[in-house]
C-alpha atoms as a PDB file:
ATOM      1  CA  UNK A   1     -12.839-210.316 134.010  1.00  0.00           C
ATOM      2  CA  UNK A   2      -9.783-212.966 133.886  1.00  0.00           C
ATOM      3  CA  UNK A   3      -6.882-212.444 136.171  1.00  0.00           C
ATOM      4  CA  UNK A   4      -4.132-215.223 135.666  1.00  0.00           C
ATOM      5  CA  UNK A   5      -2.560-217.447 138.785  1.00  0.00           C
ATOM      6  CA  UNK A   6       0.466-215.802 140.357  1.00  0.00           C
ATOM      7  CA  UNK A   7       2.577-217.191 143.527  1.00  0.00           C
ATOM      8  CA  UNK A   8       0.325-215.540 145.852  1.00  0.00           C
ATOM      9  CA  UNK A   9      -3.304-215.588 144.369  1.00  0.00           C
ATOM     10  CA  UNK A  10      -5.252-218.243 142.883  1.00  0.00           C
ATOM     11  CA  UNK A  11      -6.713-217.823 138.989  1.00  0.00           C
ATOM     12  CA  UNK A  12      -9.849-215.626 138.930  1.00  0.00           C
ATOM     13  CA  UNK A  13     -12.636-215.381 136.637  1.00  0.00           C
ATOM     14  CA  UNK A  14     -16.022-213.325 136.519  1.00  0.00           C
ATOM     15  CA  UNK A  15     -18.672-212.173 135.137  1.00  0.00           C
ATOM     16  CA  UNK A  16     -20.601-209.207 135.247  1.00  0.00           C
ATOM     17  CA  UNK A  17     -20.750-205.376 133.740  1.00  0.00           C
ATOM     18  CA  UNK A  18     -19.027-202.166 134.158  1.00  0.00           C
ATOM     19  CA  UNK A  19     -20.717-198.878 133.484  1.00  0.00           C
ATOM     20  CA  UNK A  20     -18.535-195.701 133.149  1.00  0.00           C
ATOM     21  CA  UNK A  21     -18.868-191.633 132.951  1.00  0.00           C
ATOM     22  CA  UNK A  22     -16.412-188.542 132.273  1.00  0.00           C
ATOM     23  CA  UNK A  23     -17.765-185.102 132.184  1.00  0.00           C
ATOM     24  CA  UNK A  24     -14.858-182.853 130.923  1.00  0.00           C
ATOM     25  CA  UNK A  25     -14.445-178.776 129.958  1.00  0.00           C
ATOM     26  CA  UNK A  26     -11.905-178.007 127.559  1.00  0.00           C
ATOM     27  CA  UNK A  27     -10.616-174.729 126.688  1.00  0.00           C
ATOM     28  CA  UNK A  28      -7.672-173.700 124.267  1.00  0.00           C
ATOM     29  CA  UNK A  29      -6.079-170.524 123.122  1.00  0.00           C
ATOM     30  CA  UNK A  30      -3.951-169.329 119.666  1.00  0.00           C
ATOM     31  CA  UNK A  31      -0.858-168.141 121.120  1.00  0.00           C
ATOM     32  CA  UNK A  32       0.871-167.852 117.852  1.00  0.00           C
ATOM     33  CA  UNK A  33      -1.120-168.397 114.004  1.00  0.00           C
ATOM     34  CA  UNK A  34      -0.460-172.496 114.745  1.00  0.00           C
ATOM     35  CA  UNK A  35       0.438-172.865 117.706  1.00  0.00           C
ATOM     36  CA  UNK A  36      -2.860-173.800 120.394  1.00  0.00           C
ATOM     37  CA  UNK A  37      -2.705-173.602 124.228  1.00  0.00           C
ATOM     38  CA  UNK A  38      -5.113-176.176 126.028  1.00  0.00           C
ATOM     39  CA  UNK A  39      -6.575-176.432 129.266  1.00  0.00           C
ATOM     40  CA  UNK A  40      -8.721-179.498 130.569  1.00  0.00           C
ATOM     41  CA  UNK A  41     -10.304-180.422 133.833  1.00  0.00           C
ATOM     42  CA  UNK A  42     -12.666-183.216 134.057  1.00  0.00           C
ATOM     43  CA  UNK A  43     -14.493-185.524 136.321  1.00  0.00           C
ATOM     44  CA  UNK A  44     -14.988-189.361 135.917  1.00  0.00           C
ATOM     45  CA  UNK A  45     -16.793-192.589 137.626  1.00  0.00           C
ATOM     46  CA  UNK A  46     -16.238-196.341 136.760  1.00  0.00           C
ATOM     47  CA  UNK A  47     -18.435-198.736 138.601  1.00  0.00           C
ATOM     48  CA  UNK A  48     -17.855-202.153 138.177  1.00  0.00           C
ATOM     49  CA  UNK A  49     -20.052-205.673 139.774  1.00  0.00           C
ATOM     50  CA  UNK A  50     -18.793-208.662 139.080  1.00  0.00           C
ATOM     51  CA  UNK A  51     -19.504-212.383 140.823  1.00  0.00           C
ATOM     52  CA  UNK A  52     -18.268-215.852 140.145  1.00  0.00           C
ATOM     53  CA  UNK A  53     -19.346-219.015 142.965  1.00  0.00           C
ATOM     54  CA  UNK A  54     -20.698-216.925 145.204  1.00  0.00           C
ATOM     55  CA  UNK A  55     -17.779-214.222 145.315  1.00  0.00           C
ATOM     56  CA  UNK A  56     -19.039-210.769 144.940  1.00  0.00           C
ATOM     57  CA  UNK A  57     -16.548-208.038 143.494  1.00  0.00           C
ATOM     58  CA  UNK A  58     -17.663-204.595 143.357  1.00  0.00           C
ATOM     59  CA  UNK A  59     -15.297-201.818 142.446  1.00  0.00           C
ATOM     60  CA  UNK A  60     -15.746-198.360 142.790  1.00  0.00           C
ATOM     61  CA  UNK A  61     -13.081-195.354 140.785  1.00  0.00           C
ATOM     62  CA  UNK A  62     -13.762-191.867 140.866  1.00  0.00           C
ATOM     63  CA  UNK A  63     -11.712-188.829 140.882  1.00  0.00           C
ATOM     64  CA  UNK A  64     -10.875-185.224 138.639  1.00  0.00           C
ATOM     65  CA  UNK A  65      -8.494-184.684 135.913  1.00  0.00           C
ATOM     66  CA  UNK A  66      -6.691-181.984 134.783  1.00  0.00           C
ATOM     67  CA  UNK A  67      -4.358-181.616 131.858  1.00  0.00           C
ATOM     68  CA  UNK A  68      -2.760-178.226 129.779  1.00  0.00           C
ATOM     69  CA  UNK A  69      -0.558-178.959 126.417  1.00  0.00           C
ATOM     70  CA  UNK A  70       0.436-177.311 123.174  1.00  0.00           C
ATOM     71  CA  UNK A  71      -1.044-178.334 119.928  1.00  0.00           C
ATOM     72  CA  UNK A  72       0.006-177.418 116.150  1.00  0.00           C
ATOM     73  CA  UNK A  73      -3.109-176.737 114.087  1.00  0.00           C
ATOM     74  CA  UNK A  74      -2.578-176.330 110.292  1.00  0.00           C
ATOM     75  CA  UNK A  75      -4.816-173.270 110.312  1.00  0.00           C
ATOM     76  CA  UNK A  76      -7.085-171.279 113.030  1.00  0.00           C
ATOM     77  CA  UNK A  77      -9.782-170.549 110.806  1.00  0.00           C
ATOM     78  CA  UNK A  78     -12.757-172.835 110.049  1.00  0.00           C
ATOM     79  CA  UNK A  79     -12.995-174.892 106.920  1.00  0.00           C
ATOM     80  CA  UNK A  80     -14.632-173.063 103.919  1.00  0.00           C
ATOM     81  CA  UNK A  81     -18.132-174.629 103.102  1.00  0.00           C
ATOM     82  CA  UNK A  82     -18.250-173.679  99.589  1.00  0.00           C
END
């Protein structure tokens, strides 16, 4: 992790590891032959440690998401396995 010198801060570089997760459910619906409602809702974590000289940096991001679009699909049926 680099973060580059600005007016108020000092340079900063660490080292150290991230580890992340996202559960999501997704669920969509032909409303016309090509045209595809979708519905998501999810759930993700990001937990980062890193340390440089004694300073320790740990960063914690959680929270849901949620999403609903339109999509074209070229067909609704599966592709033939002939």
């Amino acid at each position: 992790m680099d973060h580059d010198a600005t007016n108020y801060n000092p340079a900063f570089s660490a080292t150290g590891q991230s580890r992340a997760f996202d559960l999501r459910l997704m669920a969509g619906y032909f409303i016309s032959e090509c045209r595809r409602l979708l519905a998501t809702f999810g759930y993700g974590r990001v937990d980062s440690r890193y340390s440089h000289q004694g300073v320790d940096l740990t960063i914690r991001q959680a929270g849901i998401s949620a999403g609903i679009g339109v999509a074209y699909a070229f067909s609704q049926y599966p592709v033939s396995l002939k």
